[in-house]
N, C-alpha and C. Protein backbone atom coordinates (compact mmCIF):
# COMPACT_ATOMS: atom_id res chain seq x y z
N UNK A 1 -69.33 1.06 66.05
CA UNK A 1 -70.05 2.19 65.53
C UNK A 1 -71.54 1.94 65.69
N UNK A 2 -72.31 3.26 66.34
CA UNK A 2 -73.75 2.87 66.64
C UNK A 2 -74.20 3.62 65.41
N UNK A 3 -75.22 3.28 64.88
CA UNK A 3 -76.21 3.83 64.43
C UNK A 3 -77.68 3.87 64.39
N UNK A 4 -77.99 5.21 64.65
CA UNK A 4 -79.34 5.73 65.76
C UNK A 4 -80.87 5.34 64.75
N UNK A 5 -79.89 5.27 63.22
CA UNK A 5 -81.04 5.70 62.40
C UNK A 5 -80.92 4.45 61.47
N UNK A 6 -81.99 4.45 60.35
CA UNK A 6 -81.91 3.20 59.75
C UNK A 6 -80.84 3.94 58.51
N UNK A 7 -81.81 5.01 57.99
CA UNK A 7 -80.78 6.11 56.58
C UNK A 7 -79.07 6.05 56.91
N UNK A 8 -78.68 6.14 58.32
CA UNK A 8 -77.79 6.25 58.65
C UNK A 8 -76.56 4.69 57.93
N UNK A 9 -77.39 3.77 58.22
CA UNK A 9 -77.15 2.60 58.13
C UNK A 9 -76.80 2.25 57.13
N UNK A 10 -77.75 2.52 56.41
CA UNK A 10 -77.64 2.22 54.76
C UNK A 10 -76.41 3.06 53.75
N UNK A 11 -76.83 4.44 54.53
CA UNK A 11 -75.53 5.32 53.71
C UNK A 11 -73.72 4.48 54.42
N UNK A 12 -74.22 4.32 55.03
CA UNK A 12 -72.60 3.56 55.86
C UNK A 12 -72.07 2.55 54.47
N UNK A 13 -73.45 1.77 53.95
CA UNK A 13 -73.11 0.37 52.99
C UNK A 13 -72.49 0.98 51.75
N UNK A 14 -72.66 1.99 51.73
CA UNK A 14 -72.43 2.67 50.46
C UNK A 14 -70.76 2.17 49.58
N UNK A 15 -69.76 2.99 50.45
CA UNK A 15 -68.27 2.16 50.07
C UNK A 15 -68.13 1.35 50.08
N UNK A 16 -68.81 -0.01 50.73
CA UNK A 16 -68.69 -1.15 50.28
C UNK A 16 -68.62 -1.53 48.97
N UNK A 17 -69.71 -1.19 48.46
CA UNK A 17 -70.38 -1.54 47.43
C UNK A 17 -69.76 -0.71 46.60
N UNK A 18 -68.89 0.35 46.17
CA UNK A 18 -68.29 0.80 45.63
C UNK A 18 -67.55 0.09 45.33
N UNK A 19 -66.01 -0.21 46.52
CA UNK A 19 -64.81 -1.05 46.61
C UNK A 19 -65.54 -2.60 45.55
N UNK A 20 -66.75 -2.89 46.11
CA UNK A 20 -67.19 -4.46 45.46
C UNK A 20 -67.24 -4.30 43.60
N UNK A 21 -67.59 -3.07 43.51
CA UNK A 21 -67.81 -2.76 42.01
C UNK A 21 -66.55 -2.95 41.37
N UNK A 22 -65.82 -1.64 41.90
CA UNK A 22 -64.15 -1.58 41.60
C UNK A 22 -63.23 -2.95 41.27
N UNK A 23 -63.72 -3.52 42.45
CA UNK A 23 -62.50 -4.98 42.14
C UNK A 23 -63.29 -5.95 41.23
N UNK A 24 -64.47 -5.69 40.71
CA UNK A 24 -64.38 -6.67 39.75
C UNK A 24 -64.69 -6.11 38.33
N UNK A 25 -64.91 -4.54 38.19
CA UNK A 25 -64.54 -3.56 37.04
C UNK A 25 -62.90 -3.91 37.28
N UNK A 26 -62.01 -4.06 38.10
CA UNK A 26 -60.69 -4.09 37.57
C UNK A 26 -60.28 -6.04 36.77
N UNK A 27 -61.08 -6.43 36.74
CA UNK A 27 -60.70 -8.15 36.33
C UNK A 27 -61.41 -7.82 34.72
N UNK A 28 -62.55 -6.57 34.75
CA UNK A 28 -63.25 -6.86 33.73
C UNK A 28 -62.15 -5.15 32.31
N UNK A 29 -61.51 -4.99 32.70
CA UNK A 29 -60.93 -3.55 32.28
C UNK A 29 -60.26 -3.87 30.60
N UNK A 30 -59.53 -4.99 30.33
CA UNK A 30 -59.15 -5.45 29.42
C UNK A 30 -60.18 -5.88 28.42
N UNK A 31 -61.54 -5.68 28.72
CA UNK A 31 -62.54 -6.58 27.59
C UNK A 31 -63.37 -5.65 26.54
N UNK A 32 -63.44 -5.72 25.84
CA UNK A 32 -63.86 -4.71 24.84
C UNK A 32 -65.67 -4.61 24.77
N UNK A 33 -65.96 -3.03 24.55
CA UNK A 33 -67.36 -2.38 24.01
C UNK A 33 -67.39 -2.19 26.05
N UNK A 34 -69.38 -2.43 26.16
CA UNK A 34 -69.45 -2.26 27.48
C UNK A 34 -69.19 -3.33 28.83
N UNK A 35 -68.36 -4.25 28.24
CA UNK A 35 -68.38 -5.14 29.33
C UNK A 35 -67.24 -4.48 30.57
N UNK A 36 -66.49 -3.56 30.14
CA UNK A 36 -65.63 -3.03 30.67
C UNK A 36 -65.91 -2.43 31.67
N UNK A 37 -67.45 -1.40 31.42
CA UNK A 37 -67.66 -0.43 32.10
C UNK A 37 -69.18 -0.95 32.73
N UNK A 38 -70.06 -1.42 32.37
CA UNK A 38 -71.53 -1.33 32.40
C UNK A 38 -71.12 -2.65 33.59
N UNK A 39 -71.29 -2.64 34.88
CA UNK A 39 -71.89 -3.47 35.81
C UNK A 39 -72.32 -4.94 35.87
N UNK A 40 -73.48 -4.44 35.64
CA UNK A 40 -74.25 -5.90 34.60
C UNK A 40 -73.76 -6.92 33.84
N UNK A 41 -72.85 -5.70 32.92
CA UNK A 41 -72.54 -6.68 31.56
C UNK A 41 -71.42 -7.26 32.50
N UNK A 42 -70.56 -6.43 32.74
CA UNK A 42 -69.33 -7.06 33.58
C UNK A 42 -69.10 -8.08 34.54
N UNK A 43 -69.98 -8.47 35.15
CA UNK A 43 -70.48 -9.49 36.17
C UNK A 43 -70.63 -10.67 35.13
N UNK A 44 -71.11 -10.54 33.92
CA UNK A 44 -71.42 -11.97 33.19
C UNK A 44 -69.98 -12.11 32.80
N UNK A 45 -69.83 -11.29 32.31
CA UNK A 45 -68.16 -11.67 31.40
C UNK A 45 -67.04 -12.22 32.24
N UNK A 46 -67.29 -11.50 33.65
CA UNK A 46 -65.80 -11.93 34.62
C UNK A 46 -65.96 -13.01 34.81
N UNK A 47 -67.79 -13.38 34.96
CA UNK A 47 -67.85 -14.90 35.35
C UNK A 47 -67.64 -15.99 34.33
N UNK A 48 -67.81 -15.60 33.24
CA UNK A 48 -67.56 -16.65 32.12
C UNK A 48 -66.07 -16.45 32.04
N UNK A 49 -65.10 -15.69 32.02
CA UNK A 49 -63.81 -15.47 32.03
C UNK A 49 -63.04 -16.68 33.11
N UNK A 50 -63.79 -16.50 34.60
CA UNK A 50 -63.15 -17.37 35.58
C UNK A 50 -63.56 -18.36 35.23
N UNK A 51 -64.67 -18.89 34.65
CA UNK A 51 -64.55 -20.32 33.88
C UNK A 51 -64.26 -21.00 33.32
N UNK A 52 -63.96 -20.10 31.92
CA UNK A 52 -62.60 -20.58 31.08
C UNK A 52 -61.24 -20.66 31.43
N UNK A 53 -60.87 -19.99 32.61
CA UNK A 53 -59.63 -19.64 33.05
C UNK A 53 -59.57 -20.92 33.98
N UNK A 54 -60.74 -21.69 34.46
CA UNK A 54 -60.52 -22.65 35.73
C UNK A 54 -59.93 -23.70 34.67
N UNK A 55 -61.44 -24.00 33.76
CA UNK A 55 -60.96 -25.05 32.35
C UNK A 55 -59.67 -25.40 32.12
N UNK A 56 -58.99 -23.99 31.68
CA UNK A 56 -57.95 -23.91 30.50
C UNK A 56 -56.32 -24.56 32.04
N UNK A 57 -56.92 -24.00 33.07
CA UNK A 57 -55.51 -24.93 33.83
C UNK A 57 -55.46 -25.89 33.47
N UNK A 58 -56.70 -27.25 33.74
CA UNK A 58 -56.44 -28.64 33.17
C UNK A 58 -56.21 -28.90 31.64
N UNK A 59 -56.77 -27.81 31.05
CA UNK A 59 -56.48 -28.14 29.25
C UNK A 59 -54.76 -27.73 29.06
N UNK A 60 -54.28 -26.84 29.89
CA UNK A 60 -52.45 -26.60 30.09
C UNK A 60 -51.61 -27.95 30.50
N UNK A 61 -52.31 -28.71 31.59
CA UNK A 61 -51.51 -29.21 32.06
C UNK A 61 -52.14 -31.16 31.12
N UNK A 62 -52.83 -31.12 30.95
CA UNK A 62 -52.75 -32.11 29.43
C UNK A 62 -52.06 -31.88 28.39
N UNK A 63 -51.96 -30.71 28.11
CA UNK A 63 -51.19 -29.89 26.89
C UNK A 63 -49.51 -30.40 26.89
N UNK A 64 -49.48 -29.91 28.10
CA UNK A 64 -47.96 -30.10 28.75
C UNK A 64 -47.20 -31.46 28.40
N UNK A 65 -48.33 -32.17 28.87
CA UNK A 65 -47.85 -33.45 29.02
C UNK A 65 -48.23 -34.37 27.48
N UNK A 66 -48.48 -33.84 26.66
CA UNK A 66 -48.42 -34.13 25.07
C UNK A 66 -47.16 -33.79 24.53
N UNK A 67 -46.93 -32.16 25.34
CA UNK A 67 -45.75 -31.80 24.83
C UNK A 67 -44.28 -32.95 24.92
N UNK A 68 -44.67 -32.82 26.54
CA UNK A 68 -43.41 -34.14 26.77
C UNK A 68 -42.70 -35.44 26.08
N UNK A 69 -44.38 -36.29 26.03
CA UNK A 69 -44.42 -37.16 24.87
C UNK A 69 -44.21 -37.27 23.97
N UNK A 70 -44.54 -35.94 22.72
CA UNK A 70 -43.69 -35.70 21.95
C UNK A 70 -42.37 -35.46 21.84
N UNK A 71 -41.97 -34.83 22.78
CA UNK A 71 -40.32 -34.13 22.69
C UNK A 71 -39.76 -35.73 22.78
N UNK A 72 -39.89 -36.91 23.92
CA UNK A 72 -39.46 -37.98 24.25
C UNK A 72 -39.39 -38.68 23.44
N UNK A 73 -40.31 -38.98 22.78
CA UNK A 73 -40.76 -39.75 21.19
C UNK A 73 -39.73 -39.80 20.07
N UNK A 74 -39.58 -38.15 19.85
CA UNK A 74 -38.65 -37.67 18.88
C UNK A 74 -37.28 -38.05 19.14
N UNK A 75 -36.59 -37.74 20.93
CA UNK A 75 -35.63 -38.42 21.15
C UNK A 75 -35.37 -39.54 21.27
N UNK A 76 -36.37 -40.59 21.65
CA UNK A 76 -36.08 -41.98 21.41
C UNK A 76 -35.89 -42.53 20.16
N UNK A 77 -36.61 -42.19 19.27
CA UNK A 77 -36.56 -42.19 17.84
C UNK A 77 -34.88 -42.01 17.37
N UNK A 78 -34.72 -41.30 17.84
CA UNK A 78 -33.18 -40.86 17.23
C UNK A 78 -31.96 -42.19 17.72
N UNK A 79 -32.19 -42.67 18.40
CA UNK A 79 -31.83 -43.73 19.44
C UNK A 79 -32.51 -45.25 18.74
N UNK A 80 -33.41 -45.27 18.01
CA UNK A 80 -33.47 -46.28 17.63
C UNK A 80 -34.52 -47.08 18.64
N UNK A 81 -35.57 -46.50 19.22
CA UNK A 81 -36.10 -47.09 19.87
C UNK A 81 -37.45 -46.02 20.04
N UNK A 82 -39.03 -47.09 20.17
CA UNK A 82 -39.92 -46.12 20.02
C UNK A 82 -40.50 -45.88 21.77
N UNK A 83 -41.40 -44.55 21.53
CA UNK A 83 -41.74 -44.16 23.37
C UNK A 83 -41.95 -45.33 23.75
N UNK A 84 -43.02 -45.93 23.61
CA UNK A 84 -43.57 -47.25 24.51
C UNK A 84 -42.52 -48.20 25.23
N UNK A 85 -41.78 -48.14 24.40
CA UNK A 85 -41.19 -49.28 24.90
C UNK A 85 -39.98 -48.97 25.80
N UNK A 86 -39.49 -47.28 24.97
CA UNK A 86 -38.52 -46.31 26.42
C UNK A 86 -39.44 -47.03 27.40
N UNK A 87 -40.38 -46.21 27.60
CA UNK A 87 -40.93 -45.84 28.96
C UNK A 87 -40.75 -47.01 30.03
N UNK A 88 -41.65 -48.17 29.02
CA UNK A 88 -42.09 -49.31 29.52
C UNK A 88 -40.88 -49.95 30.29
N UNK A 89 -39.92 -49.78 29.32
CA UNK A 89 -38.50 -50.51 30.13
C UNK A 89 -37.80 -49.56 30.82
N UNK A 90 -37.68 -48.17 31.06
CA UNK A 90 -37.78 -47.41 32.20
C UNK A 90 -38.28 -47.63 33.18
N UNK A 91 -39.70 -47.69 33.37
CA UNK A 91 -40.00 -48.16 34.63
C UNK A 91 -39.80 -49.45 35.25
N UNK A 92 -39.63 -50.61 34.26
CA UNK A 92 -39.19 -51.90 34.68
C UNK A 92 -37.69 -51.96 35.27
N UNK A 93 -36.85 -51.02 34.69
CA UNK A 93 -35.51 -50.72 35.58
C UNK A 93 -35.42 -49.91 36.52
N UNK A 94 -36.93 -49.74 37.27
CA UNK A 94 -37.22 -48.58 38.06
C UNK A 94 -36.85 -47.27 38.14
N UNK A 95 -36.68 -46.93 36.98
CA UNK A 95 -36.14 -45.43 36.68
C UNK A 95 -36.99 -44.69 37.11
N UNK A 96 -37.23 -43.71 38.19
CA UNK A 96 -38.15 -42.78 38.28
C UNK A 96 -38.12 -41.31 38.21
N UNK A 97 -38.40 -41.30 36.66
CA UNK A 97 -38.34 -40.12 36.45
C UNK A 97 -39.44 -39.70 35.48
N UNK A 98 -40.19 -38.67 35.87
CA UNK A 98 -40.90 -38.74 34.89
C UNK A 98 -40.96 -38.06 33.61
N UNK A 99 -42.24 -37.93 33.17
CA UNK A 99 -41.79 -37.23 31.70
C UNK A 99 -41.46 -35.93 31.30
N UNK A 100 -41.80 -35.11 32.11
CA UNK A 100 -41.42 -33.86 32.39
C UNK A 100 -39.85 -33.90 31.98
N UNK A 101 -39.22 -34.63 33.20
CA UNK A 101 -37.89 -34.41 33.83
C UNK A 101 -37.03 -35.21 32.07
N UNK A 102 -37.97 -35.84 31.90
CA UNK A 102 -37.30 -36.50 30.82
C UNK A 102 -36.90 -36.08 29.14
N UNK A 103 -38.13 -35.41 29.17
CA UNK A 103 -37.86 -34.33 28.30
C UNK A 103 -36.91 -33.37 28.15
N UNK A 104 -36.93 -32.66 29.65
CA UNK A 104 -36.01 -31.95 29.75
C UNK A 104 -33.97 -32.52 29.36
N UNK A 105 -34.19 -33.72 29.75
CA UNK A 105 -33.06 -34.39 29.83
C UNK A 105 -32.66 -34.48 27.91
N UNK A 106 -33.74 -35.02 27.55
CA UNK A 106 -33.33 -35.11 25.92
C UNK A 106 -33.31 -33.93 25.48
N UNK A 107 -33.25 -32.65 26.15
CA UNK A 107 -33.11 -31.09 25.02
C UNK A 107 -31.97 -30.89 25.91
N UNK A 108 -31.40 -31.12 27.00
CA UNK A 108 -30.50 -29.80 27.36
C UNK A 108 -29.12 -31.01 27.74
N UNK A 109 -29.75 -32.39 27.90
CA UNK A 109 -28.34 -33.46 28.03
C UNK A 109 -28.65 -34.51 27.68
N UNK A 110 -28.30 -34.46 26.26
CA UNK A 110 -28.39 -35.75 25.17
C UNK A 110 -27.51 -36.85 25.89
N UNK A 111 -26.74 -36.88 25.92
CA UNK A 111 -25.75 -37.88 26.82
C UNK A 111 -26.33 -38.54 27.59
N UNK A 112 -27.20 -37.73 28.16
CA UNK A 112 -27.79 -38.62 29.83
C UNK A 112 -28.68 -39.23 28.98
N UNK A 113 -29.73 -38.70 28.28
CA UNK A 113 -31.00 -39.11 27.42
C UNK A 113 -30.24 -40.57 26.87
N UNK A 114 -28.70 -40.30 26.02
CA UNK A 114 -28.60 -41.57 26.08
C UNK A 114 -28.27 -42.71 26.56
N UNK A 115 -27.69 -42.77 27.67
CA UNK A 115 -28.14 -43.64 28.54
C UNK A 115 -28.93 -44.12 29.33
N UNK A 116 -29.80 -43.46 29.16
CA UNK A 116 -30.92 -44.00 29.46
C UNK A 116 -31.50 -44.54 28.89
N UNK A 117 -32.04 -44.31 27.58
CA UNK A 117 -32.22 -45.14 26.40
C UNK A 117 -31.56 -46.57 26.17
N UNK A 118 -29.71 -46.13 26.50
CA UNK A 118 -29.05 -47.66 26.44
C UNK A 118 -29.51 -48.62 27.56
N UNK A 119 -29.98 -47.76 28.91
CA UNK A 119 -30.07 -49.04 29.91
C UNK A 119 -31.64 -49.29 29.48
N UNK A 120 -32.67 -48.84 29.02
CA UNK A 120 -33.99 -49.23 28.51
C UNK A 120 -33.84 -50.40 27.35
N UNK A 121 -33.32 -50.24 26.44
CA UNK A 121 -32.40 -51.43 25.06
C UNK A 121 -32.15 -52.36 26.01
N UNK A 122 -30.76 -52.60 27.18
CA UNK A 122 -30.46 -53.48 27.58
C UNK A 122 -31.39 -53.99 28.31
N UNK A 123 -32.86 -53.50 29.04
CA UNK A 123 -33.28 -54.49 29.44
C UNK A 123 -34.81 -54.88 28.74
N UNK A 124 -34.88 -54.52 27.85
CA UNK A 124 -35.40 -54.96 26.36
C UNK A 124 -34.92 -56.48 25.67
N UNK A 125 -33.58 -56.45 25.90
CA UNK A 125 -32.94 -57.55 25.12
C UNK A 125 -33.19 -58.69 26.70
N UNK A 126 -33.04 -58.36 27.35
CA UNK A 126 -33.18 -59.02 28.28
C UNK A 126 -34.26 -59.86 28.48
N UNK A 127 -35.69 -59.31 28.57
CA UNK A 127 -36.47 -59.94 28.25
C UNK A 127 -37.23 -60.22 29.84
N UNK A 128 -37.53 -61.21 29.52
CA UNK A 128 -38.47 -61.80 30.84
C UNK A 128 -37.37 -62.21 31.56
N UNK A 129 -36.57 -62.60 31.06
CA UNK A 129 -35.45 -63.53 32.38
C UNK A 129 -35.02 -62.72 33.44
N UNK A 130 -34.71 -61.34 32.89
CA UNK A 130 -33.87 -60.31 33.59
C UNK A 130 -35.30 -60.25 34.95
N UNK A 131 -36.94 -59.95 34.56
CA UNK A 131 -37.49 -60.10 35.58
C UNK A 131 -37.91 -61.02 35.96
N UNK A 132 -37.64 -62.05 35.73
CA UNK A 132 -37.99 -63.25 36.62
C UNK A 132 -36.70 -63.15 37.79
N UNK A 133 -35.40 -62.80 37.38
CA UNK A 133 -34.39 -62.60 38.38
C UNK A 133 -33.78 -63.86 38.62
N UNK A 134 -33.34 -64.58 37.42
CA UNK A 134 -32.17 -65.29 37.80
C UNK A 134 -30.62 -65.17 37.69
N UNK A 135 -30.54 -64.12 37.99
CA UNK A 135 -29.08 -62.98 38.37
C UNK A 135 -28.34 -63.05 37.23
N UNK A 136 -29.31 -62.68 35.74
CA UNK A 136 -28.53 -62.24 34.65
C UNK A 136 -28.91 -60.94 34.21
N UNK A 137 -28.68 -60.32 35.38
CA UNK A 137 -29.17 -59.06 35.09
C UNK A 137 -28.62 -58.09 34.46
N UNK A 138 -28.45 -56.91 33.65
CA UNK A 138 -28.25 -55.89 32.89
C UNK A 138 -27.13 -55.19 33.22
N UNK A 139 -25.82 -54.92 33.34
CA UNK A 139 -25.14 -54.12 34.35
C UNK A 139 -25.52 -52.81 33.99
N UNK A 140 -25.37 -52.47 36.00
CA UNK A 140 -26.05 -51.16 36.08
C UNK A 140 -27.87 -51.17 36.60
N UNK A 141 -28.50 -52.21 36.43
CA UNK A 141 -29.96 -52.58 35.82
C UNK A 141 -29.77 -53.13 37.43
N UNK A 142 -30.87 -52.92 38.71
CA UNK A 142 -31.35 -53.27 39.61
C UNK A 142 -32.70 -53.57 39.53
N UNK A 143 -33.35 -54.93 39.63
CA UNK A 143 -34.64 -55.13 40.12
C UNK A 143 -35.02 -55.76 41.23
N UNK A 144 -36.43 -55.73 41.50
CA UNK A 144 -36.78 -55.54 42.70
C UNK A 144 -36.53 -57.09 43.32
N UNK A 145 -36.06 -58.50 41.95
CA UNK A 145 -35.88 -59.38 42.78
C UNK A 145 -34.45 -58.78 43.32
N UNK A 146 -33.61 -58.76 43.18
CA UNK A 146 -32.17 -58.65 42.99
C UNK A 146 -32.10 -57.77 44.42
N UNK A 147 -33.16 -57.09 44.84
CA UNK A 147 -32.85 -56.52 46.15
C UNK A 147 -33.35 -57.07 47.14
N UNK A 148 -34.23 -58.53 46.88
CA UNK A 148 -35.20 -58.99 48.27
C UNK A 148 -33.98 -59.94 49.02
């Protein structure tokens, strides 16, 4: 598209700048008095909005993972055994699962939750020997000497 004239030019920019208004009057439509409608105001608010909104992902996904801890806590507890030391002897029997998955396991399959718990106990009682690996190991319980 040519244009001969400069007026010409400028009236062309016009829908742009409409469409540019529109899509961010539609992010700002939910906010109360004039931030809704007034331009200006709306431009500050969407932008403080996408800021809190960037924030609040990492403040969710810390959140989350409190949640877990707790839920895990409560089920180990019931089991006779506190998180730290689940965990700790979880990962020493290379269980990899994490807390998410684990949580989930103590609300919807107690059963599994407890065995897992029992193979965390058994290599609790176990102690250092089980990882030093002089093949009195845990049945069920694989470590990383036991596979070299």
């Amino acid at each position: 598209m040519v244009f001969l004239t400069l007026s010409c030019w400028i009236r062309n920019r016009g829908p742009d700048r409409y469409w540019k208004v529109q899509e961010l009057l539609k992010h700002a439509r939910h906010f109360r008095g004039r931030k809704n409608r007034c331009y200006s105001l709306a431009v500050r608010a969407v932008r403080r909005a996408f800021v809190y909104a960037t924030k609040a992902r990492k403040l969710k996904k810390r959140n989350m993972r409190t949640l877990w801890i707790t839920r895990i806590a409560a089920a180990s507890r019931e089991h006779g055994m506190k998180y730290p030391a689940l965990i700790h002897n979880l990962t020493k029997t290379s269980v990899q699962l994490n807390r998410r998955v684990i949580s989930e396991l103590a609300i919807t399959e107690p059963r599994t939750f407890l065995s897992l718990t029992k193979l965390a106990r058994a290599r609790q009682q176990e102690g250092f020997r089980a990882a030093l690996g002089d093949g009195k190991e845990p049945l069920g319980v694989f470590s990383r000497v036991m596979l070299q």
